[in-house]
C-alpha atoms as a PDB file:
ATOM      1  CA  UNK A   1      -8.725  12.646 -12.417  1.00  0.00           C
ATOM      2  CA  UNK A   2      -8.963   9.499 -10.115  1.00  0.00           C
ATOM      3  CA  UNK A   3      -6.254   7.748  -8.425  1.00  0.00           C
ATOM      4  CA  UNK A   4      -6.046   3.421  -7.459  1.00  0.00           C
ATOM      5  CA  UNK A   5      -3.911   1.438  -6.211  1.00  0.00           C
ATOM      6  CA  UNK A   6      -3.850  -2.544  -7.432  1.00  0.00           C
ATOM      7  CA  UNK A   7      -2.377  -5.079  -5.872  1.00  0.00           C
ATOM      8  CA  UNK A   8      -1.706  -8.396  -8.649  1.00  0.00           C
ATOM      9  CA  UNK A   9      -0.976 -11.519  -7.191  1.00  0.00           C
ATOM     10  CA  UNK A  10      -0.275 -14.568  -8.814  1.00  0.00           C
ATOM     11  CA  UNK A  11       3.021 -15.184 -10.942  1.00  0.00           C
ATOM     12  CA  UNK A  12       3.617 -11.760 -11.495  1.00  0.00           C
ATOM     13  CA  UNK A  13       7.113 -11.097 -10.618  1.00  0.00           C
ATOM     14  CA  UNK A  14       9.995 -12.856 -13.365  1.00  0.00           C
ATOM     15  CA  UNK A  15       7.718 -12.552 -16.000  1.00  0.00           C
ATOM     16  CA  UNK A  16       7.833  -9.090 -17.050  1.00  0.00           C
ATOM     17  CA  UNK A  17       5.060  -7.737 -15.663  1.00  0.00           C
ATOM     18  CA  UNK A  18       6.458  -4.147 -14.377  1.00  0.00           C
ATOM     19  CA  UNK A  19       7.576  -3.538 -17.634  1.00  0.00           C
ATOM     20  CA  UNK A  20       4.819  -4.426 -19.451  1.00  0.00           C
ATOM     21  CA  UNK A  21       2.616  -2.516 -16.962  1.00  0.00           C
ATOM     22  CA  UNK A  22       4.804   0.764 -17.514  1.00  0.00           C
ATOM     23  CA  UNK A  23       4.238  -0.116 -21.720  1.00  0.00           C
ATOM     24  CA  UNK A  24       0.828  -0.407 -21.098  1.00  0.00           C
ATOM     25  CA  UNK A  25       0.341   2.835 -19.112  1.00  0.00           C
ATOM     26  CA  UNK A  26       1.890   4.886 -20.786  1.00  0.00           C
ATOM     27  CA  UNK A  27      -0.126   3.469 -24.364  1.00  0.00           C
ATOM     28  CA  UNK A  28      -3.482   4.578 -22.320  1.00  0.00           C
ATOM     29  CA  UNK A  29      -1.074   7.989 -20.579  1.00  0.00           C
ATOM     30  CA  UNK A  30      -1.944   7.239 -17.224  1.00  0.00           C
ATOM     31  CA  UNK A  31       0.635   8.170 -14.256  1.00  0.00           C
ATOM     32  CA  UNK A  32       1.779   6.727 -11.112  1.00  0.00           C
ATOM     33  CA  UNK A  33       4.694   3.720 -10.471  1.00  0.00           C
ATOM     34  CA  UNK A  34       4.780  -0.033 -10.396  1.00  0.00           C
ATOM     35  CA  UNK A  35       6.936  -2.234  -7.886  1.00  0.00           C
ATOM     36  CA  UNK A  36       7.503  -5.707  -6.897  1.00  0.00           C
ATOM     37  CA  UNK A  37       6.780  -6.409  -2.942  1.00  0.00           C
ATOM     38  CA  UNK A  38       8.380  -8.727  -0.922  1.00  0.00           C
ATOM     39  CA  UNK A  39       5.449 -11.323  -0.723  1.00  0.00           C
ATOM     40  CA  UNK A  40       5.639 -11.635  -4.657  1.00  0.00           C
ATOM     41  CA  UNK A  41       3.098  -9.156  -5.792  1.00  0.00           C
ATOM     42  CA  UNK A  42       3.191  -6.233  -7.483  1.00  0.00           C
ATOM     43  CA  UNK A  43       2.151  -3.184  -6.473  1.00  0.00           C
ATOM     44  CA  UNK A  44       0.471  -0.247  -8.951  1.00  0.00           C
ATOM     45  CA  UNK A  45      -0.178   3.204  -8.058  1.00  0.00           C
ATOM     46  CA  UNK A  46      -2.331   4.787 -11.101  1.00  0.00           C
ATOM     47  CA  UNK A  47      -3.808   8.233 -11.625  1.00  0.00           C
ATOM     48  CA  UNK A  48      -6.042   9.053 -14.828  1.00  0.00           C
ATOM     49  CA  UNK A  49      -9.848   9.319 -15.905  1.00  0.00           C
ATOM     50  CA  UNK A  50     -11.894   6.801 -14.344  1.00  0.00           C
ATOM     51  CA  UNK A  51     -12.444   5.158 -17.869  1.00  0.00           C
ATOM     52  CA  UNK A  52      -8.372   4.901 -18.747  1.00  0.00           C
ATOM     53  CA  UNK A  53      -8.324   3.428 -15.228  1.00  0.00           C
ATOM     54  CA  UNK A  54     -10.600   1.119 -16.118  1.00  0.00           C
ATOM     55  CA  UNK A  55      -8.546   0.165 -18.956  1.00  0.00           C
ATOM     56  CA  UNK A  56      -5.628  -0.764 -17.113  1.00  0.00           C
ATOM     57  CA  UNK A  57      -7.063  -2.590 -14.359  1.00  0.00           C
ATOM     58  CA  UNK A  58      -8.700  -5.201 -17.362  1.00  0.00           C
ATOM     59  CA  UNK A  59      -5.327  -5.341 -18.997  1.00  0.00           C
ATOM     60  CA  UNK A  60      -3.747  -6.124 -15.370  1.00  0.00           C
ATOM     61  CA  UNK A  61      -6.073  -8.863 -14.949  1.00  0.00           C
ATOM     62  CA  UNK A  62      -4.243 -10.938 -17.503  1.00  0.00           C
ATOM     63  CA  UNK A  63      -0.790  -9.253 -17.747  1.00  0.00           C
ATOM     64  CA  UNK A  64       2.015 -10.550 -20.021  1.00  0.00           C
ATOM     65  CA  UNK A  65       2.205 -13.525 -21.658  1.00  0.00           C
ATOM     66  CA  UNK A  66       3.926 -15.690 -19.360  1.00  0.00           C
ATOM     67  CA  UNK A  67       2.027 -14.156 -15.888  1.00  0.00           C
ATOM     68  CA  UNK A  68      -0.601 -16.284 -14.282  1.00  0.00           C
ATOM     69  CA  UNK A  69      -3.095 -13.626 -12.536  1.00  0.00           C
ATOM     70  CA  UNK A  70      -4.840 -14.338  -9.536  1.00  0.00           C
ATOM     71  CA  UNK A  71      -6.377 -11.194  -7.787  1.00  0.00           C
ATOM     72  CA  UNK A  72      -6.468  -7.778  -8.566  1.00  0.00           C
ATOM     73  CA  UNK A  73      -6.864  -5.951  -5.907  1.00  0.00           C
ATOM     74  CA  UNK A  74      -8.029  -2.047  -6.567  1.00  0.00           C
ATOM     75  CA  UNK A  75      -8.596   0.688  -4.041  1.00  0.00           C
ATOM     76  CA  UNK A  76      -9.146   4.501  -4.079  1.00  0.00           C
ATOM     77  CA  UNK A  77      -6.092   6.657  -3.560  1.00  0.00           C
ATOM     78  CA  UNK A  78      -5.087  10.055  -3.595  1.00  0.00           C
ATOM     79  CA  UNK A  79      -4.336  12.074  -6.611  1.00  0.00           C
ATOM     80  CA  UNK A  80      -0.674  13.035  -6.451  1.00  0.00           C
ATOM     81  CA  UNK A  81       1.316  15.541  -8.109  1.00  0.00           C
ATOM     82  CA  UNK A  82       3.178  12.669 -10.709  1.00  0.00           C
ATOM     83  CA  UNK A  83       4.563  13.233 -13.891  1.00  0.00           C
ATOM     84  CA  UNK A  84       5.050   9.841 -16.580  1.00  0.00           C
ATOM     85  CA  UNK A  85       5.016   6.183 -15.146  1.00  0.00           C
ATOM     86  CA  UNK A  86       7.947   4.561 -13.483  1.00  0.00           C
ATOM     87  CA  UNK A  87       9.733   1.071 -12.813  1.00  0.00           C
ATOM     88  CA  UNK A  88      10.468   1.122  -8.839  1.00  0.00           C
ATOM     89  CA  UNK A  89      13.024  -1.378  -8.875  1.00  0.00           C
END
Protein backbone atom coordinates (compact mmCIF):
# COMPACT_ATOMS: atom_id res chain seq x y z
CA UNK A 1 0.00 0.00 0.00
CA UNK A 2 1.34 3.53 -1.00
CA UNK A 3 -0.15 6.78 -0.31
CA UNK A 4 0.12 10.44 -2.80
CA UNK A 5 -1.10 13.36 -2.74
CA UNK A 6 -1.81 15.37 -6.32
CA UNK A 7 -2.31 18.63 -6.71
CA UNK A 8 -4.32 19.41 -10.52
CA UNK A 9 -4.24 22.75 -11.66
CA UNK A 10 -5.69 24.08 -14.58
CA UNK A 11 -9.61 24.36 -15.12
CA UNK A 12 -10.38 21.87 -12.76
CA UNK A 13 -12.94 23.23 -10.52
CA UNK A 14 -16.83 23.76 -12.40
CA UNK A 15 -16.20 21.07 -14.55
CA UNK A 16 -16.80 18.07 -12.62
CA UNK A 17 -13.70 17.00 -11.80
CA UNK A 18 -14.22 15.84 -7.95
CA UNK A 19 -16.83 13.78 -9.04
CA UNK A 20 -15.38 12.26 -11.73
CA UNK A 21 -12.20 11.70 -9.65
CA UNK A 22 -14.34 9.89 -6.83
CA UNK A 23 -15.99 7.65 -10.16
CA UNK A 24 -12.74 7.01 -11.21
CA UNK A 25 -11.29 5.84 -7.86
CA UNK A 26 -13.45 3.94 -6.82
CA UNK A 27 -13.53 1.94 -10.67
CA UNK A 28 -9.60 1.25 -9.85
CA UNK A 29 -10.77 0.86 -5.50
CA UNK A 30 -8.32 3.16 -4.36
CA UNK A 31 -9.04 5.32 -1.02
CA UNK A 32 -8.45 8.70 0.20
CA UNK A 33 -10.66 12.23 -0.56
CA UNK A 34 -10.73 14.89 -3.20
CA UNK A 35 -11.34 18.77 -2.55
CA UNK A 36 -11.35 21.99 -4.28
CA UNK A 37 -8.74 24.69 -2.70
CA UNK A 38 -9.11 28.14 -2.62
CA UNK A 39 -6.51 28.99 -5.42
CA UNK A 40 -8.66 26.81 -7.90
CA UNK A 41 -7.02 23.47 -7.68
CA UNK A 42 -7.94 20.42 -6.53
CA UNK A 43 -6.50 18.58 -4.09
CA UNK A 44 -6.28 14.39 -4.03
CA UNK A 45 -5.24 12.34 -1.23
CA UNK A 46 -4.91 8.56 -2.65
CA UNK A 47 -3.88 5.32 -0.99
CA UNK A 48 -3.56 1.93 -3.08
CA UNK A 49 -0.82 -0.30 -4.87
CA UNK A 50 1.71 1.68 -6.49
CA UNK A 51 0.39 0.40 -9.97
CA UNK A 52 -3.57 1.50 -9.23
CA UNK A 53 -1.84 4.74 -8.20
CA UNK A 54 -0.35 4.95 -11.20
CA UNK A 55 -3.56 4.57 -12.84
CA UNK A 56 -5.16 7.42 -11.39
CA UNK A 57 -2.54 9.89 -11.59
CA UNK A 58 -2.67 9.22 -15.84
CA UNK A 59 -6.41 9.50 -15.72
CA UNK A 60 -5.94 12.89 -13.58
CA UNK A 61 -3.74 14.20 -16.13
CA UNK A 62 -6.63 14.69 -18.50
CA UNK A 63 -9.72 14.63 -16.20
CA UNK A 64 -13.30 15.11 -17.50
CA UNK A 65 -14.31 16.20 -20.55
CA UNK A 66 -14.65 19.76 -20.15
CA UNK A 67 -11.25 20.19 -17.66
CA UNK A 68 -8.19 21.72 -19.18
CA UNK A 69 -5.13 20.08 -17.10
CA UNK A 70 -2.11 21.82 -16.46
CA UNK A 71 0.12 20.20 -13.69
CA UNK A 72 -0.16 17.32 -11.71
CA UNK A 73 1.54 17.58 -8.95
CA UNK A 74 2.24 14.06 -6.93
CA UNK A 75 4.03 13.55 -3.65
CA UNK A 76 4.52 10.70 -1.11
CA UNK A 77 2.16 10.64 1.84
CA UNK A 78 1.30 8.64 4.63
CA UNK A 79 -0.85 5.62 4.58
CA UNK A 80 -3.92 6.39 6.66
CA UNK A 81 -6.46 4.34 8.20
CA UNK A 82 -9.40 5.36 5.24
CA UNK A 83 -12.20 3.47 4.26
CA UNK A 84 -14.01 4.30 0.38
CA UNK A 85 -13.29 7.71 -1.43
CA UNK A 86 -14.99 10.93 -0.58
CA UNK A 87 -16.22 14.41 -2.08
CA UNK A 88 -14.84 17.13 0.57
CA UNK A 89 -17.08 19.76 -0.36
Amino acid sequence: MKAITINVIGKVQGVWYRASTQQKAIELGVMGTVRNLPNGSVWIEAQAEETVLEQLIEWCKVGPPNANVLECIVDQAIVKEIKGFEVIR
